[in-house]
Protein backbone atom coordinates (compact mmCIF):
# COMPACT_ATOMS: atom_id res chain seq x y z
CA UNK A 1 16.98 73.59 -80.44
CA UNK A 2 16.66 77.08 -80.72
CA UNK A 3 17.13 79.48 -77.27
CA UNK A 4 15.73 83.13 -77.01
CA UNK A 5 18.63 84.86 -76.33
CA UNK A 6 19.29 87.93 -74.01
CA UNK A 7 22.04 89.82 -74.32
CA UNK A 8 24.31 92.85 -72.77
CA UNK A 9 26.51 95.86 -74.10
CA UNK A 10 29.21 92.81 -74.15
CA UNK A 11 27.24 89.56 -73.78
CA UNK A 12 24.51 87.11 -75.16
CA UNK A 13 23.37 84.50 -72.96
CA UNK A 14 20.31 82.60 -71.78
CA UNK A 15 20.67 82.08 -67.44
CA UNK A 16 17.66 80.10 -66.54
CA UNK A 17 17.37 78.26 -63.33
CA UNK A 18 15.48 75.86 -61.19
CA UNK A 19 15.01 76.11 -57.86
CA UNK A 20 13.94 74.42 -55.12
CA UNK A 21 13.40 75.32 -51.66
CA UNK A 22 12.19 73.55 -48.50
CA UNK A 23 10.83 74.54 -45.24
CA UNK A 24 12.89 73.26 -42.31
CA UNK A 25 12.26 70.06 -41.01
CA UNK A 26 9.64 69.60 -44.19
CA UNK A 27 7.24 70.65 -42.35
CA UNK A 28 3.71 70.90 -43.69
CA UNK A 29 3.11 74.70 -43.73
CA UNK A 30 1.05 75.73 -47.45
CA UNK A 31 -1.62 74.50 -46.74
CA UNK A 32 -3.78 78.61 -47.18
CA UNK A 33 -3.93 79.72 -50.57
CA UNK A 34 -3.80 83.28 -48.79
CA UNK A 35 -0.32 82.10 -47.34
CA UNK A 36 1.08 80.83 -50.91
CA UNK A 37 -0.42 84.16 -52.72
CA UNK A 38 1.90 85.82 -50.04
CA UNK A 39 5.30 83.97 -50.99
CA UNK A 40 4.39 84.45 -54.55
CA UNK A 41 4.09 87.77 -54.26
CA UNK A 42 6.78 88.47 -51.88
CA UNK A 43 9.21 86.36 -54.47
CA UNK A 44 7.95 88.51 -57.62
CA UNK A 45 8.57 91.48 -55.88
CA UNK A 46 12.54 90.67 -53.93
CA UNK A 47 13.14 89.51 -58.21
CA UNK A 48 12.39 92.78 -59.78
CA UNK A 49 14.90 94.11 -57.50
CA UNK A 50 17.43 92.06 -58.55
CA UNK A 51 16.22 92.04 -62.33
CA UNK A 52 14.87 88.77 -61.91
CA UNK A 53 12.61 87.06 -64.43
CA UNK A 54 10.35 84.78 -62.74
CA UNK A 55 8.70 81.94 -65.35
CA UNK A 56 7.04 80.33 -62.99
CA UNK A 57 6.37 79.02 -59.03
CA UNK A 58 4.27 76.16 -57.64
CA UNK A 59 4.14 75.28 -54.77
CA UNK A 60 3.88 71.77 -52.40
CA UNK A 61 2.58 71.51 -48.69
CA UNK A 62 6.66 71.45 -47.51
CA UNK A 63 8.05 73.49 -50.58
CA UNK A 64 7.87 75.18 -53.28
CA UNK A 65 9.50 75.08 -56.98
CA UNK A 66 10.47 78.45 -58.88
CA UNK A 67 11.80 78.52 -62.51
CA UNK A 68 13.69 82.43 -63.08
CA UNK A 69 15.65 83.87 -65.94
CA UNK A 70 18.67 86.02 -64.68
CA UNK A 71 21.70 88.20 -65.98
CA UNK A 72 25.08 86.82 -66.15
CA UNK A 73 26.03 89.58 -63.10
CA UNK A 74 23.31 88.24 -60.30
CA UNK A 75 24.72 87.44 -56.95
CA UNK A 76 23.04 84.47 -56.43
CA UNK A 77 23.67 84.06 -53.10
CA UNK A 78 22.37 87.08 -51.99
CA UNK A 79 19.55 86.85 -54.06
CA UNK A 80 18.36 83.64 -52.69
CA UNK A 81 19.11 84.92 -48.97
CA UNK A 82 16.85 87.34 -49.35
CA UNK A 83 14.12 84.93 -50.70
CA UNK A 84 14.48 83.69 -48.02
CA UNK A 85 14.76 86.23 -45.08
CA UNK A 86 12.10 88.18 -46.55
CA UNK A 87 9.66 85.71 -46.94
CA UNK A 88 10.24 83.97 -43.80
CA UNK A 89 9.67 87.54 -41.83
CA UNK A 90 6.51 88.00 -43.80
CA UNK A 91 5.00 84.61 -43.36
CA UNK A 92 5.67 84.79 -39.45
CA UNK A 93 4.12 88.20 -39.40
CA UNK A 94 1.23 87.90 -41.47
CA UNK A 95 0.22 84.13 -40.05
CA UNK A 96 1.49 84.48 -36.30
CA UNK A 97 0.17 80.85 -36.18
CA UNK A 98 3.10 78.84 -38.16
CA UNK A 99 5.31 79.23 -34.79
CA UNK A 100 2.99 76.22 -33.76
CA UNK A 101 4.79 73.87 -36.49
CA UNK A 102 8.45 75.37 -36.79
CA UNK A 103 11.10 75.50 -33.80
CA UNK A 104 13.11 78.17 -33.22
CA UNK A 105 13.26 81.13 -35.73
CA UNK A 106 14.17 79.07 -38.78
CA UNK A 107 11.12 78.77 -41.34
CA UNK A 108 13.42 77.46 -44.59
CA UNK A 109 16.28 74.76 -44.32
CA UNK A 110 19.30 76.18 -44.69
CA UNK A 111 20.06 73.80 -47.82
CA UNK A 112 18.13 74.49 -51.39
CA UNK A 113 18.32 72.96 -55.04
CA UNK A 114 19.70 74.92 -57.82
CA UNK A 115 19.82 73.48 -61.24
CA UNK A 116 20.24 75.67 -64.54
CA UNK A 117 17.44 74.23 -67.07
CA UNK A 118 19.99 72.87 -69.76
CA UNK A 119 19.22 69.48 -69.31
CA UNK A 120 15.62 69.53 -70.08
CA UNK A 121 12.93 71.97 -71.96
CA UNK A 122 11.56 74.81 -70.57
CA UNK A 123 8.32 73.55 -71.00
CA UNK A 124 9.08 70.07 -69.41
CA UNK A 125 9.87 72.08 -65.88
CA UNK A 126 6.60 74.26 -66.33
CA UNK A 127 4.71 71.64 -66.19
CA UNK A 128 6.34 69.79 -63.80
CA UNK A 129 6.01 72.85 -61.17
CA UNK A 130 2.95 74.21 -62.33
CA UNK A 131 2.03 70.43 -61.14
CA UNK A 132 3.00 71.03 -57.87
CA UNK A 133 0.40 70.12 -54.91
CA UNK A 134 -2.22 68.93 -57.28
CA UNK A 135 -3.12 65.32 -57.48
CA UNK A 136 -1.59 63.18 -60.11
């Protein structure tokens, strides 16, 4: 196997990631293309502040899937917070109707999945989310 390698003034590495990230109580919420476009966006744009690479996102009716390339120095946390606060806030403003599904002010479950992409090919887990919400 053979990895495309990034590197820094003191570094070479390859950080990719998987994650995955559902809305609270799974509910059923991407179900606009218009909404979807909006988290896409909204993700592609919080990553090139943090010098994200984003290979890929699909999304499912009560989540979505994103596969990203990072430096060794991202915060992760904080990156994936503010996934998550921004595109909540967004959402809520730009489809003032989701507040009929969620409770409260929570649109994502606090929980998410992070897996780095060692254990299987790159191309194995773009397929697998550019699969996402289509039938088998």
């Amino acid at each position: 196997m053979q990895y495309k390698l990034d590197r820094g003034a003191h570094s070479v590495y390859t950080l990719q990631y998987h994650l995955v990230q559902v809305v609270k109580y799974r509910e059923k919420v991407f179900n606009d293309e218009n909404m979807i476009f909006l988290l896409k966006q909204k993700i592609h744009e919080i990553s090139t502040t943090f010098q994200v690479d984003v290979i890929d996102i699909g999304c499912d009716l009560d989540h979505f899937h994103m596969i990203f390339k990072s430096k060794p120095t991202l915060d992760i946390p904080k990156y994936l917070n503010s996934i998550k606060t921004i595109t909540s806030r967004e959402i809520r403003r730009n489809f003032p109707d989701i507040k009929e599904k969620l409770w409260g002010d929570a649109f994502w479950s606090p929980s998410y999945f992070l897996a780095t992409t060692g254990q299987v090919t790159l191309e194995q887990l773009k397929k697998y989310v550019e699969g996402q919400g289509k039938d088998p």
